[in-house]
PDB file of N, CA and C in Angstrom:
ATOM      1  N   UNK A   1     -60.271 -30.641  -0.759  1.00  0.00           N
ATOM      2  CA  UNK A   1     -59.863 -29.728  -1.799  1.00  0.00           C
ATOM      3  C   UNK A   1     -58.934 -28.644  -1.237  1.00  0.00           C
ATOM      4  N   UNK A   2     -59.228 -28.415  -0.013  1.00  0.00           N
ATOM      5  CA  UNK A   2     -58.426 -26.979   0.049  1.00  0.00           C
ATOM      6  C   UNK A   2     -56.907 -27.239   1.038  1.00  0.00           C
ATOM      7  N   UNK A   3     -57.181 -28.929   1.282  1.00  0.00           N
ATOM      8  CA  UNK A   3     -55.572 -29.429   1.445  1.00  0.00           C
ATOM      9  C   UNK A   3     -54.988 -29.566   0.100  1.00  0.00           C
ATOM     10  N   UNK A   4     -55.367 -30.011  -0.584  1.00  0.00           N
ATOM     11  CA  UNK A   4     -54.639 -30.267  -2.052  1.00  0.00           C
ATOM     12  C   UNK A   4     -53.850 -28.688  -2.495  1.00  0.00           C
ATOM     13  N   UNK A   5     -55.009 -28.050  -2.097  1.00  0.00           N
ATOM     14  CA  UNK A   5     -54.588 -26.399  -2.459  1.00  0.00           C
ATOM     15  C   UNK A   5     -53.305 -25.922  -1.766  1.00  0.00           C
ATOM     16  N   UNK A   6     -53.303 -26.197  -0.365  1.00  0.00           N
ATOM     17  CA  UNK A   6     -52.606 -25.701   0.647  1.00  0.00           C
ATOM     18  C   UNK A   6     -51.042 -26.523   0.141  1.00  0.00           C
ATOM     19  N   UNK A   7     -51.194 -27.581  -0.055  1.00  0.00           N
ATOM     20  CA  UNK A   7     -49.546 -28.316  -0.495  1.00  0.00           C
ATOM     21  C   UNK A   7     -49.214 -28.138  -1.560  1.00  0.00           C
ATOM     22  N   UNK A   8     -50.163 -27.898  -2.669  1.00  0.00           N
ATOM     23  CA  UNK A   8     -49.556 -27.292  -3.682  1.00  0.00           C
ATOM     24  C   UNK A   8     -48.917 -26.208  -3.394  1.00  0.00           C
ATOM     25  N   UNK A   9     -49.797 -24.945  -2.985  1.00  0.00           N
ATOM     26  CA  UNK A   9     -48.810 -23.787  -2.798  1.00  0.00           C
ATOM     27  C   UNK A   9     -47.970 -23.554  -1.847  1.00  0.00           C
ATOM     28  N   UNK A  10     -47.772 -24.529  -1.114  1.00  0.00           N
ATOM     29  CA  UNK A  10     -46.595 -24.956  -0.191  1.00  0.00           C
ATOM     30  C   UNK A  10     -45.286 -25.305  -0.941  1.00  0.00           C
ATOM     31  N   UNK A  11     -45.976 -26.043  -2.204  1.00  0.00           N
ATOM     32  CA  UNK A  11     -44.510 -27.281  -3.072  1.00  0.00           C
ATOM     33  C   UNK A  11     -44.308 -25.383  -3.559  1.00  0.00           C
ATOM     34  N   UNK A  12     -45.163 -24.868  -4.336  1.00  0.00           N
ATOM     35  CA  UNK A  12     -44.520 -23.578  -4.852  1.00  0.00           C
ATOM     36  C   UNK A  12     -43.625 -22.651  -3.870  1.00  0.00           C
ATOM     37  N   UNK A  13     -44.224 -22.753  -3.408  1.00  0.00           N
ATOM     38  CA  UNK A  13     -43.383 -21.414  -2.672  1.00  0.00           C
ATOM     39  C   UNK A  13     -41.956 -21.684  -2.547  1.00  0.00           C
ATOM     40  N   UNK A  14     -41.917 -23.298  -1.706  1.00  0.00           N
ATOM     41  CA  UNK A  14     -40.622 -23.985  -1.485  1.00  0.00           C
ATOM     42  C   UNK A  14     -39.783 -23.766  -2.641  1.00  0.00           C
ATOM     43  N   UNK A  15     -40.398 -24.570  -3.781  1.00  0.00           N
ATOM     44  CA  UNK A  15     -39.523 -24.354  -5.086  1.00  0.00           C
ATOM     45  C   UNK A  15     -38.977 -23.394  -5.453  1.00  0.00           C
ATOM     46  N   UNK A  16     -39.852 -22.037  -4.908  1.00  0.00           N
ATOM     47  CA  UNK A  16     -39.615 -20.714  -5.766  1.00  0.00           C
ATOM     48  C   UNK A  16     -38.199 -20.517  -4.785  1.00  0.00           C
ATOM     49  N   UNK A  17     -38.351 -20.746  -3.327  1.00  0.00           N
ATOM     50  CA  UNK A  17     -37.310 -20.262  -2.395  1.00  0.00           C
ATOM     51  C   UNK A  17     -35.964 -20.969  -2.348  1.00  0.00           C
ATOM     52  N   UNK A  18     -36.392 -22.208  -3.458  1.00  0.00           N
ATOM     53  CA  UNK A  18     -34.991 -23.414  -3.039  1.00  0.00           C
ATOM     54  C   UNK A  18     -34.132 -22.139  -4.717  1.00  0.00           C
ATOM     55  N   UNK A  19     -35.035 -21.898  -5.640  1.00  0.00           N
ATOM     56  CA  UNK A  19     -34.495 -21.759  -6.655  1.00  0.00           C
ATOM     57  C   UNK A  19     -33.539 -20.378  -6.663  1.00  0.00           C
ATOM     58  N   UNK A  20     -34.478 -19.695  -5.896  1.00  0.00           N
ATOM     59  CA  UNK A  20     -33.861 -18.074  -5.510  1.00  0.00           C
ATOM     60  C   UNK A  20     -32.475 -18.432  -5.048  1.00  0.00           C
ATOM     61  N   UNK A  21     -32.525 -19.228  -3.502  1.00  0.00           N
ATOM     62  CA  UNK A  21     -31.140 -19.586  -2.811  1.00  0.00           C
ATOM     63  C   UNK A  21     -30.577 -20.214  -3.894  1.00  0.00           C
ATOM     64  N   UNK A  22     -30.572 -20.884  -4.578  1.00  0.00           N
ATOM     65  CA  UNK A  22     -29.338 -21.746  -5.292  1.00  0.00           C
ATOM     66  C   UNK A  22     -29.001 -20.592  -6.655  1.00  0.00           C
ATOM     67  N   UNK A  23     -29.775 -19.863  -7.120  1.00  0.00           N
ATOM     68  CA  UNK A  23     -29.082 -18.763  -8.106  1.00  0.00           C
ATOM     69  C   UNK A  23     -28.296 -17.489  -7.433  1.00  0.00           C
ATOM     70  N   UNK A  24     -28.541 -17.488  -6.140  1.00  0.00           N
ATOM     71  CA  UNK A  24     -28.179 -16.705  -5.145  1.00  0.00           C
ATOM     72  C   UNK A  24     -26.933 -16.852  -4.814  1.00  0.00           C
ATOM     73  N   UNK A  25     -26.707 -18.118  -4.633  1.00  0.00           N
ATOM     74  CA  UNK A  25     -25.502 -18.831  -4.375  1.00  0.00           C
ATOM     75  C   UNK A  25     -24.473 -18.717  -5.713  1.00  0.00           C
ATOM     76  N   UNK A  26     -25.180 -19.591  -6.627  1.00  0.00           N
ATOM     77  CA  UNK A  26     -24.458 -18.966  -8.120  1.00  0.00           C
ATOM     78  C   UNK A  26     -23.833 -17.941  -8.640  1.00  0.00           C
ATOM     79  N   UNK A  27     -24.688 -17.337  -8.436  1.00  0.00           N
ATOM     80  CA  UNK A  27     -24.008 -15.696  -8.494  1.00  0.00           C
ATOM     81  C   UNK A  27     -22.726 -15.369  -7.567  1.00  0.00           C
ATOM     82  N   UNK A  28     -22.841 -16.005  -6.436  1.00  0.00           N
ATOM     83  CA  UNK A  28     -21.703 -15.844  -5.796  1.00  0.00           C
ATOM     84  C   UNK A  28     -20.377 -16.346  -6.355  1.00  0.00           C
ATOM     85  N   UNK A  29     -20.767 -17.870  -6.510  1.00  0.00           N
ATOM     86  CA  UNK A  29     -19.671 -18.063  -7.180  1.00  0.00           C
ATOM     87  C   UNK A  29     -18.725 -18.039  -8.382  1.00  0.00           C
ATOM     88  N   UNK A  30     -19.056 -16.728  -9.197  1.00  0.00           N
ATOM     89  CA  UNK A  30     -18.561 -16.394 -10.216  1.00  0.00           C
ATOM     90  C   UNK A  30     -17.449 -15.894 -10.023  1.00  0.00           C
ATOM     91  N   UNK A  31     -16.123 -15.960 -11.423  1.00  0.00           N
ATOM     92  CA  UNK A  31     -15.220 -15.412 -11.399  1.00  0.00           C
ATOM     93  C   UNK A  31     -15.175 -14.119 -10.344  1.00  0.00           C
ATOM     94  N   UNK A  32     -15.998 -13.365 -11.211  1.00  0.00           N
ATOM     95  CA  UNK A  32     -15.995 -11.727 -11.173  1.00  0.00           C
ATOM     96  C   UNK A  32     -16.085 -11.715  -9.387  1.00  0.00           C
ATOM     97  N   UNK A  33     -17.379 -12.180  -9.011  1.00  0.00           N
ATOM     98  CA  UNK A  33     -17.859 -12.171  -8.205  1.00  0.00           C
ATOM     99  C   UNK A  33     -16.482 -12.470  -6.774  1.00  0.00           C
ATOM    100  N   UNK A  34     -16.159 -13.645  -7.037  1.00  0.00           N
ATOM    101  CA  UNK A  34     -15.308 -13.787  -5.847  1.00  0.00           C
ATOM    102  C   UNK A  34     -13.978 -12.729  -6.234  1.00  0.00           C
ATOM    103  N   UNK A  35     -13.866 -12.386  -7.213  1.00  0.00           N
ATOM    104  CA  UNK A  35     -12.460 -11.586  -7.591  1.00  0.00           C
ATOM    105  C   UNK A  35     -12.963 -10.099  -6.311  1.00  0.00           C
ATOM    106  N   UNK A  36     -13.836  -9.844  -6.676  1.00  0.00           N
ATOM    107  CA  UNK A  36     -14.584  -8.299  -6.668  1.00  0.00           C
ATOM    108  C   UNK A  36     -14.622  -8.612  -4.692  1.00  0.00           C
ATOM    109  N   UNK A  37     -15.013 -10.266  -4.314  1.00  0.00           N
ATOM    110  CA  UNK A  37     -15.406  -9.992  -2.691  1.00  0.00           C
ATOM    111  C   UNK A  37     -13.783 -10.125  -1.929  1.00  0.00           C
ATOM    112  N   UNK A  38     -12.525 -10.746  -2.856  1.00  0.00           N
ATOM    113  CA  UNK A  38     -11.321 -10.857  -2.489  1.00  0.00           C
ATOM    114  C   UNK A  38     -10.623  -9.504  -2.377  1.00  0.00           C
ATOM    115  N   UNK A  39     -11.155  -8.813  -3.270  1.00  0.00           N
ATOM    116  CA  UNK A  39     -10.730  -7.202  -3.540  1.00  0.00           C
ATOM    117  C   UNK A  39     -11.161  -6.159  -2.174  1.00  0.00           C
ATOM    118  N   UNK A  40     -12.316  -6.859  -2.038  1.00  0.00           N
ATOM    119  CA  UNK A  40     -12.778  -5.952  -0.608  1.00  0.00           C
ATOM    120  C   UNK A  40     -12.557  -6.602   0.738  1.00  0.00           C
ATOM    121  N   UNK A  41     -11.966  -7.982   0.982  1.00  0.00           N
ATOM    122  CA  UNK A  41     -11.490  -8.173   1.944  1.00  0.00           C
ATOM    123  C   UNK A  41     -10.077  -7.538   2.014  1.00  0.00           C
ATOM    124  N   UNK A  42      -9.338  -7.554   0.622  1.00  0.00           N
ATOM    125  CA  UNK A  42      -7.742  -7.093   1.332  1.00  0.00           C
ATOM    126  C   UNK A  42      -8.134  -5.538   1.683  1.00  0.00           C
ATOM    127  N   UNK A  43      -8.709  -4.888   0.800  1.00  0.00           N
ATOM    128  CA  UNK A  43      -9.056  -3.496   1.160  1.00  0.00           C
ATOM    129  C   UNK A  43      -9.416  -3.193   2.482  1.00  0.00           C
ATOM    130  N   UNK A  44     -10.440  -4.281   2.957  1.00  0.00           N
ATOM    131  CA  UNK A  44     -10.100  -4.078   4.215  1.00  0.00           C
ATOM    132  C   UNK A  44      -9.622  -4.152   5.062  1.00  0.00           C
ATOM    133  N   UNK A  45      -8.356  -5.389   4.731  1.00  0.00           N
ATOM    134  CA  UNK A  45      -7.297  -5.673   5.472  1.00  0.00           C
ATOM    135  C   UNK A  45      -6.588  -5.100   5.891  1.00  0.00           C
ATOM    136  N   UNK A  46      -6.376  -4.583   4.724  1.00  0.00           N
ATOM    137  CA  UNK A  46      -5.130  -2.857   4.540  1.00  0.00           C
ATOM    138  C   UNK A  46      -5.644  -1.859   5.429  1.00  0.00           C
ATOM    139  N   UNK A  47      -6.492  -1.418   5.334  1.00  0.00           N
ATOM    140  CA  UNK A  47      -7.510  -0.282   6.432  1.00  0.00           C
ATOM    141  C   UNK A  47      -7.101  -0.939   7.626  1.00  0.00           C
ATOM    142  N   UNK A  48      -7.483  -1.848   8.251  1.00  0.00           N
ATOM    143  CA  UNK A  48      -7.562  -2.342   9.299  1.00  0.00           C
ATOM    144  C   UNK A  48      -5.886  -2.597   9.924  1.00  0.00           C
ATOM    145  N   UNK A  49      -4.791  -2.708   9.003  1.00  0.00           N
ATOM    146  CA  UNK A  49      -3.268  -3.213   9.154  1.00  0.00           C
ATOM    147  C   UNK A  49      -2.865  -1.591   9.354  1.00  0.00           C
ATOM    148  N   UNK A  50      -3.397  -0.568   8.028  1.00  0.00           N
ATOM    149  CA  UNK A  50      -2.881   0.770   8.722  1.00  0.00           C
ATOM    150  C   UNK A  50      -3.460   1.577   9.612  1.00  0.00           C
ATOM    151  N   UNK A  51      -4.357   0.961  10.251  1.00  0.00           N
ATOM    152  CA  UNK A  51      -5.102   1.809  11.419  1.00  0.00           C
ATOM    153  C   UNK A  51      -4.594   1.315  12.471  1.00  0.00           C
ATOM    154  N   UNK A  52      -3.888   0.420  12.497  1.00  0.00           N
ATOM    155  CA  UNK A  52      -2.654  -0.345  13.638  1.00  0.00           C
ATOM    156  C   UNK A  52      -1.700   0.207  13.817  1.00  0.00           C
ATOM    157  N   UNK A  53      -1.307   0.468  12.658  1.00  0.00           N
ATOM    158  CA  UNK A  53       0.295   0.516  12.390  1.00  0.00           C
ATOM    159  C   UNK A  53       0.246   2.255  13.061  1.00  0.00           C
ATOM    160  N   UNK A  54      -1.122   3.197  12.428  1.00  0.00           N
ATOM    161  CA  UNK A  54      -1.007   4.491  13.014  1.00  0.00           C
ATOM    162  C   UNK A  54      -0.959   4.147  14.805  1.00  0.00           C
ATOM    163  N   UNK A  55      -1.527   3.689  15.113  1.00  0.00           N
ATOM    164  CA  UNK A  55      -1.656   3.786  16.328  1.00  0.00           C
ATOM    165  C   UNK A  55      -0.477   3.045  16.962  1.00  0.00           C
ATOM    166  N   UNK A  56      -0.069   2.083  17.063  1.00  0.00           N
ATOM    167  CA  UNK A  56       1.422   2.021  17.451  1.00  0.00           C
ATOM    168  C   UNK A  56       2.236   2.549  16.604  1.00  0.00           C
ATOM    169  N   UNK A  57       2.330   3.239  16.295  1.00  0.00           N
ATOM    170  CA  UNK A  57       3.339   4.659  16.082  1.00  0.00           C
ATOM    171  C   UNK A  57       2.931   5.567  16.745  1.00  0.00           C
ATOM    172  N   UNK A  58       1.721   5.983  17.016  1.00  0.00           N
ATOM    173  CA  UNK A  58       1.743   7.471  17.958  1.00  0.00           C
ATOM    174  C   UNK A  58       1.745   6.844  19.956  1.00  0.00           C
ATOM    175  N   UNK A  59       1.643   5.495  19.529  1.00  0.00           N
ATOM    176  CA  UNK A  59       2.211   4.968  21.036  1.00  0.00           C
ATOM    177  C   UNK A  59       3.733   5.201  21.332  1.00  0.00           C
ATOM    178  N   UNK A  60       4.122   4.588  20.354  1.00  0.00           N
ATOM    179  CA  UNK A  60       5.649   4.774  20.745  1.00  0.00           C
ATOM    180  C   UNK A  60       6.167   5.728  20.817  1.00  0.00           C
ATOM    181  N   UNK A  61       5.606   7.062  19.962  1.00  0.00           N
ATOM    182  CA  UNK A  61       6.318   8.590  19.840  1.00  0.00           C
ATOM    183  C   UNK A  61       5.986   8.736  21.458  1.00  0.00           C
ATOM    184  N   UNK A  62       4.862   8.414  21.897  1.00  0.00           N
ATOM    185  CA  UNK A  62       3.958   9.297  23.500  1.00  0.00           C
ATOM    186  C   UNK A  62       4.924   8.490  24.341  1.00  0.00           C
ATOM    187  N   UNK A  63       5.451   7.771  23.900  1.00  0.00           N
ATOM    188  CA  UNK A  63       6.325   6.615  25.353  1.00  0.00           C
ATOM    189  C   UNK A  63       8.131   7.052  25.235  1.00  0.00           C
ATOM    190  N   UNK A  64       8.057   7.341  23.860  1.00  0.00           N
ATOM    191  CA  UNK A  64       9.546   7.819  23.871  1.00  0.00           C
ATOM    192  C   UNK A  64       9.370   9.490  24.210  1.00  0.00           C
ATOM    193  N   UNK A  65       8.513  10.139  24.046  1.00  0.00           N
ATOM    194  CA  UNK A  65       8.382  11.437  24.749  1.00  0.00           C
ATOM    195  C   UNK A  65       8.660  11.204  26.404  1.00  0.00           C
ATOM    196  N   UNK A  66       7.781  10.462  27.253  1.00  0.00           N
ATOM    197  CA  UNK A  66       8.063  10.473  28.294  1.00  0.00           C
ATOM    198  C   UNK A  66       8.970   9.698  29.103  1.00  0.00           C
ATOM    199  N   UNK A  67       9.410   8.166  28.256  1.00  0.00           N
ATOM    200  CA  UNK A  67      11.423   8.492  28.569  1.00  0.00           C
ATOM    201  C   UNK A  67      12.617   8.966  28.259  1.00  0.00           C
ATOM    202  N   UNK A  68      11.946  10.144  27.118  1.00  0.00           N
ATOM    203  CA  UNK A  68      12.964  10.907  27.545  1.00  0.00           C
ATOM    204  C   UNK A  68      12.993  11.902  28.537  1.00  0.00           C
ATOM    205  N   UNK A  69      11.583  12.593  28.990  1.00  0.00           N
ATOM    206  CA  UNK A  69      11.411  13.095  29.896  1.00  0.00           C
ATOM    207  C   UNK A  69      11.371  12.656  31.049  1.00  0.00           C
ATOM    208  N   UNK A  70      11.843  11.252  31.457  1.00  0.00           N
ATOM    209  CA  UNK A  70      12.322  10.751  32.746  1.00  0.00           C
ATOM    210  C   UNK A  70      13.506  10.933  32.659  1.00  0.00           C
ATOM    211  N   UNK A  71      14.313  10.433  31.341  1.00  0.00           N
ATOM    212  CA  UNK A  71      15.445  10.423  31.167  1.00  0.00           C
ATOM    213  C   UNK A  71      16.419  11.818  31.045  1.00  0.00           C
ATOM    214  N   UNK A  72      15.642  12.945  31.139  1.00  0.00           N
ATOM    215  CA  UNK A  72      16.074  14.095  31.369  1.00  0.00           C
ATOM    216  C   UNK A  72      15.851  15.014  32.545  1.00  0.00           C
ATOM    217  N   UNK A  73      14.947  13.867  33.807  1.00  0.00           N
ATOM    218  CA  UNK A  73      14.924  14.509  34.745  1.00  0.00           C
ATOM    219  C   UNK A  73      15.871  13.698  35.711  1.00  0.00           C
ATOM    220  N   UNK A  74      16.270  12.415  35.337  1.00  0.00           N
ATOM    221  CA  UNK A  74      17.469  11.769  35.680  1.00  0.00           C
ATOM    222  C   UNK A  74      18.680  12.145  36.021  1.00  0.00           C
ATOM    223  N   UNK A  75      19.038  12.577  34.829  1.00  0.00           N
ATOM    224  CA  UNK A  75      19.977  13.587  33.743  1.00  0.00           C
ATOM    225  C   UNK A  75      20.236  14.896  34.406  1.00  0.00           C
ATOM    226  N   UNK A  76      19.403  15.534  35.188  1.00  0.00           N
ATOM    227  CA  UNK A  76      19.201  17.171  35.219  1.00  0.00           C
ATOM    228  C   UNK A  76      19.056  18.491  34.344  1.00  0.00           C
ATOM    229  N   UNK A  77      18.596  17.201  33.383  1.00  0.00           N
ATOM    230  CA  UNK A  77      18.600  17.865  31.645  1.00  0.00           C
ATOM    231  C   UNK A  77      17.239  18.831  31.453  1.00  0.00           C
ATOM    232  N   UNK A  78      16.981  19.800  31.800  1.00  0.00           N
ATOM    233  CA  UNK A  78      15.745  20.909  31.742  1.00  0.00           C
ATOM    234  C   UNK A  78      15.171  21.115  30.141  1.00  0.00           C
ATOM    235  N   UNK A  79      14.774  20.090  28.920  1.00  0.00           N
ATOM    236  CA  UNK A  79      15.021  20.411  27.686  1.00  0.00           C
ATOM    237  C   UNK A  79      13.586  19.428  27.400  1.00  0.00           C
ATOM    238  N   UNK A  80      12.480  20.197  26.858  1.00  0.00           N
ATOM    239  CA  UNK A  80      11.247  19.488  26.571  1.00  0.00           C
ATOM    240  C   UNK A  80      11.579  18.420  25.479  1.00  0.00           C
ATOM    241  N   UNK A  81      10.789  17.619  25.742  1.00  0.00           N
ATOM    242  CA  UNK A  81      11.265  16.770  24.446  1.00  0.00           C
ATOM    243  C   UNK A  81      10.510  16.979  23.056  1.00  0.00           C
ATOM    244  N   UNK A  82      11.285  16.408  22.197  1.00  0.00           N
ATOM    245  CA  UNK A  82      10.667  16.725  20.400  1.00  0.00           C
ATOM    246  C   UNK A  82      11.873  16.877  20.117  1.00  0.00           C
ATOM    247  N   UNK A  83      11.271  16.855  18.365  1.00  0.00           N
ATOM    248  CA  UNK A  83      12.478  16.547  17.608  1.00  0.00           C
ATOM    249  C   UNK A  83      13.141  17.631  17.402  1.00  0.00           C
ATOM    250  N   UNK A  84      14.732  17.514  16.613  1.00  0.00           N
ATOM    251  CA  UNK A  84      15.393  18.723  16.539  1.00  0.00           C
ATOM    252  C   UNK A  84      14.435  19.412  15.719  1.00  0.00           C
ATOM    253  N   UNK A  85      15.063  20.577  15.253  1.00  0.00           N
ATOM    254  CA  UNK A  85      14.770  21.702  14.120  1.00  0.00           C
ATOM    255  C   UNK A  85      15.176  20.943  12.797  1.00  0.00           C
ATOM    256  N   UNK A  86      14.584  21.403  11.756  1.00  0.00           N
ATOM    257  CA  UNK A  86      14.663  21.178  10.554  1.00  0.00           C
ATOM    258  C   UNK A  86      16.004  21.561   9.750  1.00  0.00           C
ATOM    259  N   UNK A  87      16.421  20.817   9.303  1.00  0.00           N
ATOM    260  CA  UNK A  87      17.513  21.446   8.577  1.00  0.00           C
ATOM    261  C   UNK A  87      17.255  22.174   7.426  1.00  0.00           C
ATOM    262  N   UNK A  88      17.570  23.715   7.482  1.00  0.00           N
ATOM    263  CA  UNK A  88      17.936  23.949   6.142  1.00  0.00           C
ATOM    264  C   UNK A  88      19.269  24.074   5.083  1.00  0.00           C
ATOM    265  N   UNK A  89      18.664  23.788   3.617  1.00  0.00           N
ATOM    266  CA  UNK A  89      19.438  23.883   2.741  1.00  0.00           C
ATOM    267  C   UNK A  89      19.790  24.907   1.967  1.00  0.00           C
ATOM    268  N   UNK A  90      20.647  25.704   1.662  1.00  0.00           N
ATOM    269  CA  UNK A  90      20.990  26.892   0.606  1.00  0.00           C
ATOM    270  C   UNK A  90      20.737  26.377  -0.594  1.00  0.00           C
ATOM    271  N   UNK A  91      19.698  27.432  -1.357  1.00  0.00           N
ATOM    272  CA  UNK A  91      19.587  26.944  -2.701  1.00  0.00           C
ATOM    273  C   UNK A  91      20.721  26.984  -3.533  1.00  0.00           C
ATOM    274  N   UNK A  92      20.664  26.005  -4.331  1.00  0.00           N
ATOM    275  CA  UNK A  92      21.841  26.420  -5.361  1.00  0.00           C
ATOM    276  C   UNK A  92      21.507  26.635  -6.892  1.00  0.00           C
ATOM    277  N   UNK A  93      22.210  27.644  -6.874  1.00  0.00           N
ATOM    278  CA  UNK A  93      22.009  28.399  -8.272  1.00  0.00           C
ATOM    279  C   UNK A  93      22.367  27.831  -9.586  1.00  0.00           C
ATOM    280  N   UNK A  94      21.479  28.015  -9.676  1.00  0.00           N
ATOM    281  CA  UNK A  94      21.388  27.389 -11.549  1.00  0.00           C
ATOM    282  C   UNK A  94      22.243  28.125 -12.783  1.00  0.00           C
ATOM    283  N   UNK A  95      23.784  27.989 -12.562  1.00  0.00           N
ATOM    284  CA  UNK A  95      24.698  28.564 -13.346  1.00  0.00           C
ATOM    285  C   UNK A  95      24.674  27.768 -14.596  1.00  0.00           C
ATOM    286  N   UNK A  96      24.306  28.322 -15.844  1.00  0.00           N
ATOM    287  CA  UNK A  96      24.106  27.912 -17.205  1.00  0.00           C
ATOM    288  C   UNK A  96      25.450  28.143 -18.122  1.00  0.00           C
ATOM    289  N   UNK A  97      26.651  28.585 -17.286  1.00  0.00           N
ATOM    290  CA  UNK A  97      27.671  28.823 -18.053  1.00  0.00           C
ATOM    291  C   UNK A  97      28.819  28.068 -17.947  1.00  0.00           C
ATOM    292  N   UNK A  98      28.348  27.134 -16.781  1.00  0.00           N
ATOM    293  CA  UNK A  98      29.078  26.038 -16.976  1.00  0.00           C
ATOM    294  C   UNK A  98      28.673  24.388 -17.092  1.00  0.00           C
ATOM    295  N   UNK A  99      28.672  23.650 -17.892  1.00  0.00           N
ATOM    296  CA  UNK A  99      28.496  22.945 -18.161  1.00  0.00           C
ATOM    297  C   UNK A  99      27.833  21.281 -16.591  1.00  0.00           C
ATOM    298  N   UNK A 100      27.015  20.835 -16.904  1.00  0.00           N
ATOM    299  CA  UNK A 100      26.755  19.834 -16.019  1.00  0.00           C
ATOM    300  C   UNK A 100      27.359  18.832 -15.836  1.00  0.00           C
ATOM    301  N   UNK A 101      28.140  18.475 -17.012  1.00  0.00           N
ATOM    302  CA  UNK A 101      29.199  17.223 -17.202  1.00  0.00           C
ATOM    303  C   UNK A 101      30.433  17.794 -18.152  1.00  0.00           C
ATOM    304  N   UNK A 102      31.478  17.037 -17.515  1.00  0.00           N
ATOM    305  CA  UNK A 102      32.434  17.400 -18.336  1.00  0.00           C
ATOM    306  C   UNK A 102      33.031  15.836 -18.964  1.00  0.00           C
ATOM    307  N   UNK A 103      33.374  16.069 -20.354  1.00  0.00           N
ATOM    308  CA  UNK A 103      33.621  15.328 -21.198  1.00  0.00           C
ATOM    309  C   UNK A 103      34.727  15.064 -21.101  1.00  0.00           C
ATOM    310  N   UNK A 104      35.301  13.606 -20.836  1.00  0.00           N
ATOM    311  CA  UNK A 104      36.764  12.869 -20.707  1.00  0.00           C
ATOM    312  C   UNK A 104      37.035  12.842 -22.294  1.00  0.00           C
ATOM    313  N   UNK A 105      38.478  13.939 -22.545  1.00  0.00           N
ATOM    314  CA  UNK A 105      38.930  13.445 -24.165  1.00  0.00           C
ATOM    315  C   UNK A 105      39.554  11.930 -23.914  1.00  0.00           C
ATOM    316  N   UNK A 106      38.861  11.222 -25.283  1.00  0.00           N
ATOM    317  CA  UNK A 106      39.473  10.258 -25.663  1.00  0.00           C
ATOM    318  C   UNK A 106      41.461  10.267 -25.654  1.00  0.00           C
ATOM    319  N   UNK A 107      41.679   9.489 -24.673  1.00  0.00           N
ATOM    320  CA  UNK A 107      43.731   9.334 -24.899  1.00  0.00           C
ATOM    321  C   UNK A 107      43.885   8.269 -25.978  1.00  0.00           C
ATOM    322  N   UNK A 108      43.265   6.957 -25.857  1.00  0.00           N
ATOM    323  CA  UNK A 108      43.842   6.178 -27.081  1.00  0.00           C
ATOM    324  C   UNK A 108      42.019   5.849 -28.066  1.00  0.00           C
ATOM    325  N   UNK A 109      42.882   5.538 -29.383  1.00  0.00           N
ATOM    326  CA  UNK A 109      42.235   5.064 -30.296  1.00  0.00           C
ATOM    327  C   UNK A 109      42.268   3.646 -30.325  1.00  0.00           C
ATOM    328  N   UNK A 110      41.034   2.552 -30.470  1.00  0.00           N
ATOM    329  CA  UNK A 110      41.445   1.230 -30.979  1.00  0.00           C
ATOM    330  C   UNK A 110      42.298   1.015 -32.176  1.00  0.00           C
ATOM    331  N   UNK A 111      42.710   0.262 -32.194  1.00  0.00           N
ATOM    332  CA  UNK A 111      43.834  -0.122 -33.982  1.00  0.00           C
ATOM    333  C   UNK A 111      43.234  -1.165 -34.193  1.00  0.00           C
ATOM    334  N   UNK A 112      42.147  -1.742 -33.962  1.00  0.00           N
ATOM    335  CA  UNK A 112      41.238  -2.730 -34.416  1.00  0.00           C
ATOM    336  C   UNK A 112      39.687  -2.553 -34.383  1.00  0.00           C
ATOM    337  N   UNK A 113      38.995  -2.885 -35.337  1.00  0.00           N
ATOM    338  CA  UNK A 113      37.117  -2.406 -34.916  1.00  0.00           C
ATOM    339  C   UNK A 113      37.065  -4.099 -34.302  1.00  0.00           C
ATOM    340  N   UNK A 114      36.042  -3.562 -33.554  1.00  0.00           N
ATOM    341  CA  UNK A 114      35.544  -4.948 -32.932  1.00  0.00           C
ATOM    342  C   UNK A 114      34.231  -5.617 -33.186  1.00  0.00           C
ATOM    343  N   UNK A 115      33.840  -4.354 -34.401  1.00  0.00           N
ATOM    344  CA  UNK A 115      32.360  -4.122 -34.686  1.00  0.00           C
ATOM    345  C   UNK A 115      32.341  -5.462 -35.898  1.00  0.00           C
ATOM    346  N   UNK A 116      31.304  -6.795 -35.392  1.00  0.00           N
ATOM    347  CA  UNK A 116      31.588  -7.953 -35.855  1.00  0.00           C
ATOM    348  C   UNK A 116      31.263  -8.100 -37.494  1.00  0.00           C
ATOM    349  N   UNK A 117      30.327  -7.073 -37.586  1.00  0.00           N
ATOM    350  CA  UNK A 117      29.282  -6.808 -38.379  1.00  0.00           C
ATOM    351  C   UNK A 117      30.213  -5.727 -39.676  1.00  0.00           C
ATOM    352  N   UNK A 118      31.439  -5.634 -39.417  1.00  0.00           N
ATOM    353  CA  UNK A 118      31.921  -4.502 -40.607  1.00  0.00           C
ATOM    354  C   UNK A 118      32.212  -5.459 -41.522  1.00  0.00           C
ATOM    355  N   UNK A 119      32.985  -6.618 -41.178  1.00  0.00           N
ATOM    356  CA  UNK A 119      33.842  -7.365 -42.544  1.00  0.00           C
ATOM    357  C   UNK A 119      32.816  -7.746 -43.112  1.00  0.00           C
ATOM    358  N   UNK A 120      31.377  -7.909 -42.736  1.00  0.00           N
ATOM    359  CA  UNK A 120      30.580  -8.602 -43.893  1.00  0.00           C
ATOM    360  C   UNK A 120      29.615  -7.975 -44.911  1.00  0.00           C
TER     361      UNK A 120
END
């Protein structure tokens, strides 16, 4: 009797665990579902492509800093490296008394409409 017992609730349990995994699985493979796990791989792709991209860029700034600072002790060039100064711009004033566009007068008139739609 208490083998009969023991494989029965053996067949259950199994069943209960085959059924869990295969709705488990199901669920996975839904529209939504793979849309939503494709969404978070590129997301992390992207994270992972610009956390590269920062870092070889501040490689290359640190490597072109220090040839130019070979290249200026080469040189006899005494001048830290970095970028120039910023340029500035003079604002320009917002004169309202003269116009933003100026209007080309018409020189000739057509002597024909071309407008297909008048003769009818």
């Amino acid at each position: 009797m208490f083998r009969r017992t023991f494989w029965f609730t053996s067949g259950v349990a199994a069943g209960v665990w085959a059924t869990t995994k295969v709705n488990r699985k199901l669920k996975q493979l839904t529209p939504e579902s793979l849309a939503a796990t494709a969404a978070n791989k590129a997301l992390e792709t992207g994270r992972r492509v610009k956390d590269r991209a920062v870092g070889f860029a501040l490689d290359v700034r640190d490597n072109m800093a220090q040839r130019e600072a070979e290249l200026g002790e080469a040189l006899g060039i005494d001048a830290e490296p970095g970028l120039p100064a910023p340029r500035r711009y003079a604002a320009i004033e917002n004169d309202r008394s003269t116009p933003r566009y100026i209007e080309a007068p018409m020189t000739s008139h057509p002597k024909h409409s071309y407008d297909r739609n008048e003769d009818h």
